[in-house]
N, C-alpha and C. Protein backbone atom coordinates (compact mmCIF):
# COMPACT_ATOMS: atom_id res chain seq x y z
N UNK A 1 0.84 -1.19 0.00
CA UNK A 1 0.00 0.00 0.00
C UNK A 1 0.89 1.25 0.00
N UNK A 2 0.70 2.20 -1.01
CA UNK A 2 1.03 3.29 -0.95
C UNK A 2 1.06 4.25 0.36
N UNK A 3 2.14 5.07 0.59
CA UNK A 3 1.61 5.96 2.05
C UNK A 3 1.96 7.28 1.11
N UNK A 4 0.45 8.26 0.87
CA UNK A 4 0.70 9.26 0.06
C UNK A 4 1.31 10.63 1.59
N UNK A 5 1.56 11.25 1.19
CA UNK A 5 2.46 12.46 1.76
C UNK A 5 1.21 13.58 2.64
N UNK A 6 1.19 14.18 3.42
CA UNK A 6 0.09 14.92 4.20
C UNK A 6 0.68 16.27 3.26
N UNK A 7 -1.25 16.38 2.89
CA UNK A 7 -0.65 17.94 1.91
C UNK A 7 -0.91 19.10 3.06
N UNK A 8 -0.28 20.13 2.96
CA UNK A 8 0.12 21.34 3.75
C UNK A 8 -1.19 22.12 3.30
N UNK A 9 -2.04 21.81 4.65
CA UNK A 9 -3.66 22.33 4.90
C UNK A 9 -3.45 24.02 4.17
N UNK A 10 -2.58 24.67 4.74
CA UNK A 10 -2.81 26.19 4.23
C UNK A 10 -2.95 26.51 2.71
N UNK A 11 -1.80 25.47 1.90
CA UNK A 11 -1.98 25.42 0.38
C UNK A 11 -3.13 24.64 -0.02
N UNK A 12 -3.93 24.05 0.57
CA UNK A 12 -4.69 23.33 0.41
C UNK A 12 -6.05 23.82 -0.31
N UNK A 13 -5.76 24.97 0.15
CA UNK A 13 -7.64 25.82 -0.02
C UNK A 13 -6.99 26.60 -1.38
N UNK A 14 -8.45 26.40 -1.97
CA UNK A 14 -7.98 26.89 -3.76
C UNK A 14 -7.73 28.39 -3.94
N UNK A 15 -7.99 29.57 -2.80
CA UNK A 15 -7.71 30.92 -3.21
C UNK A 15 -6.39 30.84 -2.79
N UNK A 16 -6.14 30.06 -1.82
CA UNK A 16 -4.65 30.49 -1.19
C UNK A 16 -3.26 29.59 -1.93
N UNK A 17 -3.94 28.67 -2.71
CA UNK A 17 -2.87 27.85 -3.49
C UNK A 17 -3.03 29.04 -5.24
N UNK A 18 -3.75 29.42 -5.78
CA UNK A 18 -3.65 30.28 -6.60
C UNK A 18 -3.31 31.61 -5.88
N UNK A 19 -3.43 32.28 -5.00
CA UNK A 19 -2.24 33.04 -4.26
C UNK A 19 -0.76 32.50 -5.01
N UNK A 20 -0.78 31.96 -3.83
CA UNK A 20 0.55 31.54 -4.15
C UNK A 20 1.43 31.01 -5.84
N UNK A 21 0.48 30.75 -6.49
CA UNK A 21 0.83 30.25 -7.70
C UNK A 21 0.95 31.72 -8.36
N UNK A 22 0.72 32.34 -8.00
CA UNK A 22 0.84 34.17 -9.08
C UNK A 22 2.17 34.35 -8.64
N UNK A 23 2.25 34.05 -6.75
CA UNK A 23 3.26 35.00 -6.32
C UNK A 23 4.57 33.99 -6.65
N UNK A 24 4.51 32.73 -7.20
CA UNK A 24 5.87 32.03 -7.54
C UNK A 24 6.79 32.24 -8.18
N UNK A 25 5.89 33.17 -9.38
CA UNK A 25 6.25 33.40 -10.59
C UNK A 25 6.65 35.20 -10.98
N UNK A 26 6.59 35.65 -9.84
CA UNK A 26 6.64 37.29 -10.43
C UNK A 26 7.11 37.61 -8.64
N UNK A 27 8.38 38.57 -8.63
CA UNK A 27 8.37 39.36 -7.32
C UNK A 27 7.63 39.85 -6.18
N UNK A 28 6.42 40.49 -6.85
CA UNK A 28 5.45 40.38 -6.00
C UNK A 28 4.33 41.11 -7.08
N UNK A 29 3.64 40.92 -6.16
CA UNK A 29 1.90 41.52 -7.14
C UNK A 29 1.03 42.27 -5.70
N UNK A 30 0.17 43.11 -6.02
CA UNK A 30 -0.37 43.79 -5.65
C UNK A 30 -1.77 43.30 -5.13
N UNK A 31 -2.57 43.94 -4.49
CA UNK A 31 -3.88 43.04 -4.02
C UNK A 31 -4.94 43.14 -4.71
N UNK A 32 -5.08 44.59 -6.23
CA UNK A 32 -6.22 44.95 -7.06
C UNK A 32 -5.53 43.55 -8.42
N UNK A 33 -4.08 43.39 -8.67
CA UNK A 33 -3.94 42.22 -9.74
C UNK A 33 -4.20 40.89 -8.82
N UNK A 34 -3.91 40.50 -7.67
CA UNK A 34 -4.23 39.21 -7.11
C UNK A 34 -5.65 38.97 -7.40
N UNK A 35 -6.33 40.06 -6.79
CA UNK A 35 -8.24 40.21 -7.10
C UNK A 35 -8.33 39.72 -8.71
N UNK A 36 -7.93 40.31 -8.96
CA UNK A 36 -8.66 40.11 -10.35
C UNK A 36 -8.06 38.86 -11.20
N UNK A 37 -6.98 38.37 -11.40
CA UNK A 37 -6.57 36.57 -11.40
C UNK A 37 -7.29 35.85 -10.85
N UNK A 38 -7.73 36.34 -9.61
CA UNK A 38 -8.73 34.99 -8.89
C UNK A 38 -10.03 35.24 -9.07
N UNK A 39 -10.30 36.57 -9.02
CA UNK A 39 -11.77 36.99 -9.04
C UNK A 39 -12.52 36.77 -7.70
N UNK A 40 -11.46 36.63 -6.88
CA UNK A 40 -12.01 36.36 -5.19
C UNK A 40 -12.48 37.83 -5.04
N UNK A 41 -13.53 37.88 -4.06
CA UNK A 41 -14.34 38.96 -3.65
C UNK A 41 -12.87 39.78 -2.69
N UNK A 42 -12.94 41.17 -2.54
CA UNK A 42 -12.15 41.48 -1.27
C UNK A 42 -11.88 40.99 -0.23
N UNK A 43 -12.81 40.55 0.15
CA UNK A 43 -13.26 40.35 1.72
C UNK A 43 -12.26 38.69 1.83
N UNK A 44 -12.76 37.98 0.76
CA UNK A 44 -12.05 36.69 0.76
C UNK A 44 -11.14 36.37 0.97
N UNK A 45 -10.40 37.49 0.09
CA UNK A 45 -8.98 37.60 -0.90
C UNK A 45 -8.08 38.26 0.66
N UNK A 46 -8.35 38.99 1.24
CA UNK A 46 -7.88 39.47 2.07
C UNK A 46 -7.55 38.47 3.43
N UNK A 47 -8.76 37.93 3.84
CA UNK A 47 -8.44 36.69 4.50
C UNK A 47 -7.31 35.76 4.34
N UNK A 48 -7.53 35.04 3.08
CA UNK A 48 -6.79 34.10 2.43
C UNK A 48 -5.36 34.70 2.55
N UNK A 49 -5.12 36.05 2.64
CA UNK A 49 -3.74 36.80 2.66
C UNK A 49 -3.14 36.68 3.81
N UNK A 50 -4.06 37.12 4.89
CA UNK A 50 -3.63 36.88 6.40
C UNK A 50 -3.29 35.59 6.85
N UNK A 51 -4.17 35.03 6.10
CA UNK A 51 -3.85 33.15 6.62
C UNK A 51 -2.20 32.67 5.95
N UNK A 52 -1.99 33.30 4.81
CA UNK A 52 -0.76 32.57 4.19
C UNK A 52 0.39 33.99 4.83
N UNK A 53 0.14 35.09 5.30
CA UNK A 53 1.18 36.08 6.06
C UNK A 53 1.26 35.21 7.46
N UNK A 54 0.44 34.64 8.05
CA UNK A 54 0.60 34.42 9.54
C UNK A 54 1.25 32.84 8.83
N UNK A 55 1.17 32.16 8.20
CA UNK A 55 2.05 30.88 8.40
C UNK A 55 3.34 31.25 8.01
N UNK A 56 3.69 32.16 7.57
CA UNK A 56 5.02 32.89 7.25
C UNK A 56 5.20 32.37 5.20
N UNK A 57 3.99 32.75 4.38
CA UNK A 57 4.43 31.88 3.24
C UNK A 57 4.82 33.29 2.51
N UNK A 58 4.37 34.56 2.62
CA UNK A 58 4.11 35.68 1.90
C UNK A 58 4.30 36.65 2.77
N UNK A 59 5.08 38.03 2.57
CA UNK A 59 5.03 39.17 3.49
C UNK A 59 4.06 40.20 2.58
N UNK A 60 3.41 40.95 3.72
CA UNK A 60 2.34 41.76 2.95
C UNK A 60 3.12 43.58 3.11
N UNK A 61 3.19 44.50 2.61
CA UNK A 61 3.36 45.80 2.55
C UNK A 61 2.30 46.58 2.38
N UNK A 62 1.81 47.41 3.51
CA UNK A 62 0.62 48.15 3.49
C UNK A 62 0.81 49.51 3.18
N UNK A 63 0.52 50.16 1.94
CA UNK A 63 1.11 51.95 2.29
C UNK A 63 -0.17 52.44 1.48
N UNK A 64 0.59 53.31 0.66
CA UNK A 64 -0.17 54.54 -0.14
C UNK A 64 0.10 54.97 -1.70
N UNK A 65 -0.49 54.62 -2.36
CA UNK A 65 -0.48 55.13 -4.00
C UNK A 65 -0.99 56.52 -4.17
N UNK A 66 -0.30 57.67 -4.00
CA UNK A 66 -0.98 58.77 -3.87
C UNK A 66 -1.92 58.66 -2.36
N UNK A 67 -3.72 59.04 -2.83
CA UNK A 67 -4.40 58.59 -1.44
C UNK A 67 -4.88 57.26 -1.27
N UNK A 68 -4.79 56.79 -2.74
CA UNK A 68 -4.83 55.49 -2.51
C UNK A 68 -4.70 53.79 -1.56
N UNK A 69 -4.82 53.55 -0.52
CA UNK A 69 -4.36 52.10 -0.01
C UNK A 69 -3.93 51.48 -0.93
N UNK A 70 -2.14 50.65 -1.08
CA UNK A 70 -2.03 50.36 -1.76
C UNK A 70 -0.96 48.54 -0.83
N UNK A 71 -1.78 47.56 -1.23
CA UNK A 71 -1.22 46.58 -0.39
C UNK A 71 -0.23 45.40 -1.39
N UNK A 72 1.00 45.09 -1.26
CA UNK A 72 1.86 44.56 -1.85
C UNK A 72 2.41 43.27 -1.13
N UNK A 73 2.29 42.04 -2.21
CA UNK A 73 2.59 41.15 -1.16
C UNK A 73 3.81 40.37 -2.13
N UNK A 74 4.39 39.53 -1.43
CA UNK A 74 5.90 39.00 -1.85
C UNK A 74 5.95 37.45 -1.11
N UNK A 75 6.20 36.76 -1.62
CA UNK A 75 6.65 34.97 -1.71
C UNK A 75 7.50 35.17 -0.57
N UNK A 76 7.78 34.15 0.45
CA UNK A 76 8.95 34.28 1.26
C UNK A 76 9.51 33.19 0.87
N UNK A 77 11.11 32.55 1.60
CA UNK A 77 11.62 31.61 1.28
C UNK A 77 10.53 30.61 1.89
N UNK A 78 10.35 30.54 2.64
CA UNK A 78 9.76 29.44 3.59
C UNK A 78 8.15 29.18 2.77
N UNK A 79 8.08 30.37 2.03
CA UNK A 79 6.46 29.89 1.04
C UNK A 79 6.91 29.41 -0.28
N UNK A 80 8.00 29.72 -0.44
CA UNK A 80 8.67 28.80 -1.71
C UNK A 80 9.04 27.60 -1.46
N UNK A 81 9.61 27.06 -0.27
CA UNK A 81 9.70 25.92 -0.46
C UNK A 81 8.41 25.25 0.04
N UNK A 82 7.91 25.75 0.45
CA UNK A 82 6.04 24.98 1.08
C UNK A 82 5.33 24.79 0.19
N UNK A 83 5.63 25.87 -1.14
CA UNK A 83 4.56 25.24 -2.42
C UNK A 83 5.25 24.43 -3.49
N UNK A 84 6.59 24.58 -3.23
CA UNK A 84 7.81 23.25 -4.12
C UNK A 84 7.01 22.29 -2.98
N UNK A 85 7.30 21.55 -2.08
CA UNK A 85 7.10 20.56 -1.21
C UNK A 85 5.73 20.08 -1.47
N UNK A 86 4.52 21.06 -1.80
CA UNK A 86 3.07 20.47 -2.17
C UNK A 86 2.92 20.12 -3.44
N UNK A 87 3.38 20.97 -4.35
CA UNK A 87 3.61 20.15 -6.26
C UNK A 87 4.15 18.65 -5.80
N UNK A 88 5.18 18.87 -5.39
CA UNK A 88 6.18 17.62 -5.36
C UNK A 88 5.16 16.49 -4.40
N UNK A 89 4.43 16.88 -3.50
CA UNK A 89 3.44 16.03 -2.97
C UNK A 89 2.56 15.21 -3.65
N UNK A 90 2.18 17.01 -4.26
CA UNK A 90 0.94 16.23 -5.42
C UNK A 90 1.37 15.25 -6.56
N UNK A 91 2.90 15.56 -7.25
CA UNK A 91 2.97 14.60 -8.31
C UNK A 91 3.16 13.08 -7.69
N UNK A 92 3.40 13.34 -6.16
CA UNK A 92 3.45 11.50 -5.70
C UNK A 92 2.00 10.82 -5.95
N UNK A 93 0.87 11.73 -5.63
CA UNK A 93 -0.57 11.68 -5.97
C UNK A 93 -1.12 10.81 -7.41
N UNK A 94 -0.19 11.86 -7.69
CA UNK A 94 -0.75 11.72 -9.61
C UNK A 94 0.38 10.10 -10.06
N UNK A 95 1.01 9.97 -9.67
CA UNK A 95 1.97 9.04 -10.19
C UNK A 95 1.37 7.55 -9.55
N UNK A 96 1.21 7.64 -8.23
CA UNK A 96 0.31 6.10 -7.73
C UNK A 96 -0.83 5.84 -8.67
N UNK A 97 -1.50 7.13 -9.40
CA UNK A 97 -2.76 6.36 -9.91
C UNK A 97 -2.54 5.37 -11.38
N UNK A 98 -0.94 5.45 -11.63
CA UNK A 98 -0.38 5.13 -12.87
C UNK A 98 -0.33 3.42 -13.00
């Protein structure tokens, strides 16, 4: 019997694993382009942010665009290797069903 790998609950939930899949790939992104890739409501999107800032996967930057609120968030090491470690989970997934 196969023993598949425990996937990492925080990547687990689909706004916060597409989070993270924007922020893998680009320095950082902003919270009006995150919104609109996911099409998560504010309210969601913002959550889902706090949950992946407090496990340490993403640092968030809160300031000002003109008068604007302008919130900036960035991949950390420790969220780079947490979403390498869940691909690499998942392809053990995909490969048992072979």
């Amino acid at each position: 019997m196969t023993m598949f790998p425990k996937l990492d609950p925080i990547l687990h939930s689909e706004l916060r694993l597409a989070v993270m899949s924007i922020l893998i790939g680009v320095d950082e992104a902003d919270f009006t382009y995150l919104k609109k890739q996911t099409g998560a409501t504010s309210g969601n999107l913002s959550v889902q942010i706090d949950k992946l800032m407090a496990a340490g996967y993403i640092t968030v930057e809160k300031g000002f665009k003109g008068k604007m609120p302008h919130t900036t968030c960035k991949i950390t090491t420790a969220g780079q290797e947490a979403f390498n470690k869940y691909v690499e989970s998942l392809k053990e997934y995909l490969s048992a069903s072979k």
